[in-house]
Protein backbone atom coordinates (compact mmCIF):
# COMPACT_ATOMS: atom_id res chain seq x y z
CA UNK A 1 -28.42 -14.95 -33.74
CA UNK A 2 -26.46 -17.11 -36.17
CA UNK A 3 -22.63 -18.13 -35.63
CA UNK A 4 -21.85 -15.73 -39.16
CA UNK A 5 -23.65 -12.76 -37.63
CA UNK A 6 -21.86 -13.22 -34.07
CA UNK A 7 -18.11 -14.07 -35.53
CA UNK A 8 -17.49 -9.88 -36.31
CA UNK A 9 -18.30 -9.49 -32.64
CA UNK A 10 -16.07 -12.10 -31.93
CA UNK A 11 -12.97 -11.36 -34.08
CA UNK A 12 -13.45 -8.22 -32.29
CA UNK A 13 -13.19 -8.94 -29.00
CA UNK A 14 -9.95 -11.07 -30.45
CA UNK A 15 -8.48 -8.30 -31.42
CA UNK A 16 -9.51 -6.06 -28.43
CA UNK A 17 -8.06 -8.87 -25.95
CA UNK A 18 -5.10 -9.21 -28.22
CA UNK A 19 -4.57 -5.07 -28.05
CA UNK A 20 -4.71 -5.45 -24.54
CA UNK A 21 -2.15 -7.91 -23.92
CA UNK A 22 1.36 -5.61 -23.84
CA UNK A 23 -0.86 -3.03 -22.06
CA UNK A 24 -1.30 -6.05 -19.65
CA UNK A 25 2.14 -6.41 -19.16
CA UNK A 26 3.47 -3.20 -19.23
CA UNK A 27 0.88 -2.41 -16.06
CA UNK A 28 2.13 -6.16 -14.34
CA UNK A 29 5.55 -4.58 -14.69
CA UNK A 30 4.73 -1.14 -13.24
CA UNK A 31 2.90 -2.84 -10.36
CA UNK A 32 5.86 -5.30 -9.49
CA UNK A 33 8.62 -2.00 -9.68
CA UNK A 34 5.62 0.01 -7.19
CA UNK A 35 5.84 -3.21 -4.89
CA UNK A 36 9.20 -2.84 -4.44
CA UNK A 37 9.59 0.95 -4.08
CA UNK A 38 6.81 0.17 -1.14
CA UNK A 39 8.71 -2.80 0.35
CA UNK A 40 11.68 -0.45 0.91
CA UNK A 41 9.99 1.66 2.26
CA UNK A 42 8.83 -0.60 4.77
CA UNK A 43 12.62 -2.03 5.29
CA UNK A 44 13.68 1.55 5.94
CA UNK A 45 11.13 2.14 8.35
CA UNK A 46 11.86 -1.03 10.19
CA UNK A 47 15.61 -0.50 10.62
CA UNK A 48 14.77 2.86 12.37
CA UNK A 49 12.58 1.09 14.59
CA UNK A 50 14.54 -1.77 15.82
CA UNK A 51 17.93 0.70 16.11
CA UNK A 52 19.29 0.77 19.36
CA UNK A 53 19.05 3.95 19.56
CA UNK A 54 15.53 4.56 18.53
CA UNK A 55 13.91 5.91 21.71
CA UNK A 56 10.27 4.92 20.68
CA UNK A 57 7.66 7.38 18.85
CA UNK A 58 5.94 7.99 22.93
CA UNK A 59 9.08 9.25 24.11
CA UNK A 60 9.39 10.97 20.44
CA UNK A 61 6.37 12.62 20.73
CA UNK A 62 6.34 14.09 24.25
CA UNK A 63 9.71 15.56 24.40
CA UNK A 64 8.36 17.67 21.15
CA UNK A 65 5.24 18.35 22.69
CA UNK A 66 7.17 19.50 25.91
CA UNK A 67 10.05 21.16 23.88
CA UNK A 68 8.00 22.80 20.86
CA UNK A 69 10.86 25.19 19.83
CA UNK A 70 12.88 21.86 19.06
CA UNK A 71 10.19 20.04 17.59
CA UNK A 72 11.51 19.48 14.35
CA UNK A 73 15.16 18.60 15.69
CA UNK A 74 12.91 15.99 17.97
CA UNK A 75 10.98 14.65 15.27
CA UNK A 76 13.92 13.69 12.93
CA UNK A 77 14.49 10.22 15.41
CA UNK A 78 10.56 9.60 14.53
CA UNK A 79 10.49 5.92 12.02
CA UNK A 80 9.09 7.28 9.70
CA UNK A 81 7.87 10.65 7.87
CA UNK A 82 4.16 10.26 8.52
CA UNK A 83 4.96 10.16 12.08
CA UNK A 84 7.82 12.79 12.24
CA UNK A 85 4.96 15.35 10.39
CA UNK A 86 2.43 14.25 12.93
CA UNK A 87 4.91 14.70 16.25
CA UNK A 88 5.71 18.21 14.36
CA UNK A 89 1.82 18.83 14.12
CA UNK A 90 1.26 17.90 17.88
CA UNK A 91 3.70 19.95 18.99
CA UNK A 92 2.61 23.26 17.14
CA UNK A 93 -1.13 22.26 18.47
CA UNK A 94 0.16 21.95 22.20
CA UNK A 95 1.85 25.29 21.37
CA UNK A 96 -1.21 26.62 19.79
CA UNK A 97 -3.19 25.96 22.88
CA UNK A 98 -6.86 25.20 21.23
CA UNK A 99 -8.42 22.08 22.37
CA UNK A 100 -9.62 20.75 19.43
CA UNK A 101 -6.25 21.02 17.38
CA UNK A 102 -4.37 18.09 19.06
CA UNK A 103 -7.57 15.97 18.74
CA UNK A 104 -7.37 17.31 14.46
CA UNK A 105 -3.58 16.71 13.95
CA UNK A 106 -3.75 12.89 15.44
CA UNK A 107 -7.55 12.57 12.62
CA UNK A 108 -5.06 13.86 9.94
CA UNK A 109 -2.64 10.78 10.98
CA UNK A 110 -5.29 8.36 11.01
CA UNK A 111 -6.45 10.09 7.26
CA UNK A 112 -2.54 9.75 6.36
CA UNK A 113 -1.98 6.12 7.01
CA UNK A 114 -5.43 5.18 5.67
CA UNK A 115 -3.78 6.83 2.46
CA UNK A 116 -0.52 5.10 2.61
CA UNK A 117 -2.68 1.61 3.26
CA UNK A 118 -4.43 1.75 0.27
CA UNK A 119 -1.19 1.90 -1.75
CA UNK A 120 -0.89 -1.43 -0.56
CA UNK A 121 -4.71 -2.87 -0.57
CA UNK A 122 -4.76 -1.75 -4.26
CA UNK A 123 -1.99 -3.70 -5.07
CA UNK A 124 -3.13 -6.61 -3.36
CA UNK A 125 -6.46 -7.15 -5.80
CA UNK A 126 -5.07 -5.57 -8.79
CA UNK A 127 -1.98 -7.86 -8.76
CA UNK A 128 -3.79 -11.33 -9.18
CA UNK A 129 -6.30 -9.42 -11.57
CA UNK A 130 -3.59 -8.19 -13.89
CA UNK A 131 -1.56 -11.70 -13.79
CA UNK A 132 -5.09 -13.50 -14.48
CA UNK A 133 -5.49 -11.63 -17.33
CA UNK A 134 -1.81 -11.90 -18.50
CA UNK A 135 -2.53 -15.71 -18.57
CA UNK A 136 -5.72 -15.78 -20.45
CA UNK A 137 -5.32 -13.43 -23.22
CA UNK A 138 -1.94 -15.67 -24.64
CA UNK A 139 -4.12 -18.62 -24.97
CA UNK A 140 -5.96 -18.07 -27.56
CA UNK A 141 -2.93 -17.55 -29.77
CA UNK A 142 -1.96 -20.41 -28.54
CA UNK A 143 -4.71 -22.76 -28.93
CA UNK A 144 -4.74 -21.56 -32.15
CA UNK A 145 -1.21 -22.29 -32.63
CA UNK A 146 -2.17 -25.96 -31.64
CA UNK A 147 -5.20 -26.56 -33.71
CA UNK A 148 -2.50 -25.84 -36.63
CA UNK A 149 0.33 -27.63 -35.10
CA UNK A 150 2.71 -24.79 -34.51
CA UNK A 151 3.58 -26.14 -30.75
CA UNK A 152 6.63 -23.95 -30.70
CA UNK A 153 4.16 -21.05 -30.71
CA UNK A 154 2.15 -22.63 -28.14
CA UNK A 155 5.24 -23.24 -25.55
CA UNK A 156 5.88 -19.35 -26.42
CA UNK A 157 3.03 -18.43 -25.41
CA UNK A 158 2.25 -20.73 -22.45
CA UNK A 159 5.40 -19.51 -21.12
CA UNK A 160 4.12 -15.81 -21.43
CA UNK A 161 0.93 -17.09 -19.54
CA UNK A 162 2.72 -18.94 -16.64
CA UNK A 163 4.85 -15.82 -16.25
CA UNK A 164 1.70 -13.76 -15.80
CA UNK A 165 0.68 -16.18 -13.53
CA UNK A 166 3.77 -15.65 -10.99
CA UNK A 167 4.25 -12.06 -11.45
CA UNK A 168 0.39 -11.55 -10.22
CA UNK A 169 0.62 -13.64 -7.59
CA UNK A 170 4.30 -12.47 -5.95
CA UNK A 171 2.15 -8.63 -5.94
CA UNK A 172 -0.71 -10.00 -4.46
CA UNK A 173 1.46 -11.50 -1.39
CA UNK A 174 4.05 -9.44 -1.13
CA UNK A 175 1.18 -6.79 -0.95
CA UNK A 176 -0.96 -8.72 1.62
CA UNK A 177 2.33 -9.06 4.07
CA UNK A 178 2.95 -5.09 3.72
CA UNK A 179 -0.37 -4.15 4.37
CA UNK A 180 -0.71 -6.51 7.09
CA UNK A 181 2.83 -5.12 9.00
CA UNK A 182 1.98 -1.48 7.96
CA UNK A 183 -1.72 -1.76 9.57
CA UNK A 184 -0.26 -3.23 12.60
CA UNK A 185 3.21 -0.93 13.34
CA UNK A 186 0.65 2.23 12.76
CA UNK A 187 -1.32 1.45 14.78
CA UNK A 188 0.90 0.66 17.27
CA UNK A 189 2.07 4.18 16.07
CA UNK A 190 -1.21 6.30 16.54
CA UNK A 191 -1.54 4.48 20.23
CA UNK A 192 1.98 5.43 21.08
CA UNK A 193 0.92 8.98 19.77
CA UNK A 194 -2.28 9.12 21.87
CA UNK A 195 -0.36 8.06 25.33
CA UNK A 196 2.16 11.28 24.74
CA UNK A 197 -0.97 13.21 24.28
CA UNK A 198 -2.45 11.70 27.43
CA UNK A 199 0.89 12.14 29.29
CA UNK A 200 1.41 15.75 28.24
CA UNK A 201 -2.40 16.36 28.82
CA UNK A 202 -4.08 14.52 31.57
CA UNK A 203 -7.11 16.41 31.84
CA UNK A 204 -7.54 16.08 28.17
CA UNK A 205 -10.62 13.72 26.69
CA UNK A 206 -9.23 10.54 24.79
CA UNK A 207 -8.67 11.04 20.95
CA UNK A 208 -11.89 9.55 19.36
CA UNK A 209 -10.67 7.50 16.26
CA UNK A 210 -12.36 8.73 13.34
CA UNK A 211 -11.74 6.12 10.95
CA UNK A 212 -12.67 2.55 12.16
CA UNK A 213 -10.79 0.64 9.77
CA UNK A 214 -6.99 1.79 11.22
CA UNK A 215 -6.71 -1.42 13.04
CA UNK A 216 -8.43 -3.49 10.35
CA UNK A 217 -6.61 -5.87 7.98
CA UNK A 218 -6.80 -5.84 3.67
CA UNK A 219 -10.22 -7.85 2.93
């Protein structure tokens, strides 16, 4: 194929890159604001955990489980509200009395914080991705700007691409260092949940994780 037969193609995906470019940003932005609606989360969570008055989610979850009128009262202290709706959700099994419905509302928690993971694990590839892209697509405009001399386009828009750079790179870390706390607190959390069971329950089986990756770290 000739170069005058391929340039349409390639003034179009010019202008398709060049479309893309505030869609880029707009999505960098959106990622960075859901980084830091997660990292407070997190901060919350952790200042109800190291409270000295926090009694630990074991001693949480068996006072509800032995107490199932005041379950809900009980399950206010929990750290956060995927384990306060699972302490309210043991409590109403135990209450209940089937066997299988304890061993169902600690599979929902492990379904619940494989949910609230992801959040996090998302971020963490889609961060770098976005600010790779939000460095490339300014310089072509750029290079073009230097082939005709314009250099105070070209800062412009290196300055565009460096700030790509950083903004994908602060969501790709930040992200890593939430998902590696959250995957190790909830676990720490569904183990703590497991002893009250065991505690309340002696003669009941172990809980049989149902989803291998709870204890596994972001890829």
């Amino acid at each position: 194929m000739s170069f005058a037969a391929a340039d349409p193609f390639g003034q179009a995906l010019t202008g398709l890159t060049g479309g893309l470019q505030g869609v880029v940003h707009a999505a960098a932005v959106l990622l960075l604001a859901l980084l830091a609606f997660e990292a407070g989360r997190v901060l919350t969570e952790g200042w109800r955990r190291i409270k000295p008055s926090y009694p630990g989610l074991q001693t949480i979850a068996l006072r509800a489980l032995q107490e199932p009128g005041h379950a809900a009262q009980v399950a206010r202290a929990a750290p956060g509200p995927l384990a306060e709706r699972t302490v309210i959700d043991l409590a109403a099994a135990a209450q209940d009395g089937r066997g299988d419905a304890v061993e169902n509302a600690l599979a929902d928690y492990e379904l619940r914080i494989q949910r609230r993971l992801d959040r996090t694990r998302m971020l963490v590839r889609a961060g770098p991705a976005l600010g790779l892209m939000g460095t490339l697509i300014p310089l072509a405009p750029g290079l073009a700007a230097l082939g005709d001399g314009d250099f105070a386009q070209l800062a412009g828009e290196l300055q565009i691409a460096f700030a790509a750079t950083v903004v994908g790179i602060v969501i790709g870390t930040g992200a890593f260092a939430l998902t590696l706390y959250r995957t190790r607190v909830y676990t720490e959390d569904l183990a703590a949940l497991e002893r009250a069971v065991a505690a309340f329950a002696p003669s009941a089986p172990p809980h049989q994780r149902v989803v291998a990756a709870v204890g596994e770290h972001a890829a």
